[in-house]
Protein backbone atom coordinates (compact mmCIF):
# COMPACT_ATOMS: atom_id res chain seq x y z
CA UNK A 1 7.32 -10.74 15.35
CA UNK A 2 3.56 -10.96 14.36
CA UNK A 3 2.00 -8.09 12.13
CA UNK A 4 3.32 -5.61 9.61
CA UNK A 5 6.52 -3.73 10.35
CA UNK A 6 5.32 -0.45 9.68
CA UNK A 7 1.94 0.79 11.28
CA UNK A 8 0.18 -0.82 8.39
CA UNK A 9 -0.05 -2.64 5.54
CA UNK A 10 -1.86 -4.69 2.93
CA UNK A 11 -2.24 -6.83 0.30
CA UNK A 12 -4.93 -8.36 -2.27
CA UNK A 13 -5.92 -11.06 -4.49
CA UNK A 14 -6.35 -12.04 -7.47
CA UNK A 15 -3.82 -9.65 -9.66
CA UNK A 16 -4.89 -9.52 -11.88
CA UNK A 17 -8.96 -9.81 -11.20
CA UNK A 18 -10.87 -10.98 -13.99
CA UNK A 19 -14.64 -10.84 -15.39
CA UNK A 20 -16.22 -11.93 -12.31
CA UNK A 21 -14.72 -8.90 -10.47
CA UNK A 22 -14.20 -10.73 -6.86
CA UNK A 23 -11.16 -8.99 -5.44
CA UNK A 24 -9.93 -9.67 -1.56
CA UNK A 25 -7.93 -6.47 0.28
CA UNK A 26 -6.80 -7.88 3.65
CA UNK A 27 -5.46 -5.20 5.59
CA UNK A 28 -3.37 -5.52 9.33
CA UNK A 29 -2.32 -2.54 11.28
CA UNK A 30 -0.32 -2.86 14.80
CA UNK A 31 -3.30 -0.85 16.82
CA UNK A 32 -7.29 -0.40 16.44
CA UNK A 33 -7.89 2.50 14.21
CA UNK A 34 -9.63 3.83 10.93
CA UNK A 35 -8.75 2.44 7.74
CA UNK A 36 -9.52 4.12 4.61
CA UNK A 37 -9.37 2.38 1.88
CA UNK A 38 -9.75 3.72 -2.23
CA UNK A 39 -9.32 2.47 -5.99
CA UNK A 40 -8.36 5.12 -8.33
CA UNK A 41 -8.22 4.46 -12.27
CA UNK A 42 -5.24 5.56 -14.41
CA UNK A 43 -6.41 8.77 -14.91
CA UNK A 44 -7.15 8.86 -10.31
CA UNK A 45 -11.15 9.05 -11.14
CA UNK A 46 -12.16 7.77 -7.32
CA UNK A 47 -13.58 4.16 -8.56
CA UNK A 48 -14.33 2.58 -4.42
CA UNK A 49 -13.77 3.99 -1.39
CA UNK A 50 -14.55 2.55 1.98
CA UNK A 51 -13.85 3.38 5.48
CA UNK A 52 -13.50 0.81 8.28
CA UNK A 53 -13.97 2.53 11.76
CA UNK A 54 -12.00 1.21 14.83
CA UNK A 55 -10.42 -1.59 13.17
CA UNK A 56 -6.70 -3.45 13.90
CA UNK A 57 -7.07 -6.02 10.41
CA UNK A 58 -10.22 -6.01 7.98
CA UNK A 59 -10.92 -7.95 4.94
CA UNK A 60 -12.73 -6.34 2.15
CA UNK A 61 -14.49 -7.19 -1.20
CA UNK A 62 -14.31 -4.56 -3.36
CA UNK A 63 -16.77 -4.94 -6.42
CA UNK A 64 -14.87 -4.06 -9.31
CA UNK A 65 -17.66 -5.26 -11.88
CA UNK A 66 -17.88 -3.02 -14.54
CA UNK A 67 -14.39 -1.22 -14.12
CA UNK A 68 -13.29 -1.72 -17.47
CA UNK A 69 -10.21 -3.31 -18.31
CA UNK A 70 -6.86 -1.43 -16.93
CA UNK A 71 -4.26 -0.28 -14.54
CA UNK A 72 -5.97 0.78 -10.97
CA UNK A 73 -4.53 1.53 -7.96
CA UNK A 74 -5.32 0.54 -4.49
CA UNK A 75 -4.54 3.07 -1.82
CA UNK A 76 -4.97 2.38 1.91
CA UNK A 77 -4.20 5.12 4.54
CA UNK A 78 -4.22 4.05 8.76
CA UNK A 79 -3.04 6.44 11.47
CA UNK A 80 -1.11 8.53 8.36
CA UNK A 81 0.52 5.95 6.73
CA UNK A 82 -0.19 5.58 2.80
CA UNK A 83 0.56 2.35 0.83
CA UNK A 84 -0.37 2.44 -2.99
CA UNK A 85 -0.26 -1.11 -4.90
CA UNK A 86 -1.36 -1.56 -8.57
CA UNK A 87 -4.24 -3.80 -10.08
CA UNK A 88 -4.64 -4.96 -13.12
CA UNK A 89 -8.44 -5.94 -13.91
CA UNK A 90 -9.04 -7.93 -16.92
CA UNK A 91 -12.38 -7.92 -18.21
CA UNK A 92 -13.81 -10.31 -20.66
CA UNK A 93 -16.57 -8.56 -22.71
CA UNK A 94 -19.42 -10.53 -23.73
């Protein structure tokens, strides 16, 4: 069987992201719908959020450039279902 076994779900590289900040979320959901997609910080500050309208699977790029170093989590909701996954971005300071 093709596709997530739930409605949805997702996953990302690098983990953890580092100073350039290029992180990939591919998402895959069974039908077309809306994906929302947010990064909270430890302390759930709203870092990104995007919303992907009429969608079955998207790839985004979050920029996380200038996050800071730390724990973040990714949260995707589609048609009600929630996943949460951690990142870790590590930030070399110049």
């Amino acid at each position: 069987v093709d596709g997530p076994c739930e409605f949805m779900d997702f996953d990302f590289s690098p983990n953890p992201v580092n100073t350039a900040g290029e992180l990939k979320v591919k998402i895959i959901c069974k039908d077309v719908t809306d994906i929302n997609v947010w990064i909270f910080d430890a302390f759930f500050r709203q870092r990104y959020y995007q919303v992907s309208r009429q969608f079955q699977d998207v790839e985004l790029y979050p920029d996380v450039r200038g996050f800071g170093n730390g724990i973040f989590f990714i949260v995707v909701e589609a048609e009600g279902v929630i996943k949460v996954k951690r990142l870790l971005v590590n930030q070399v300071e110049f």
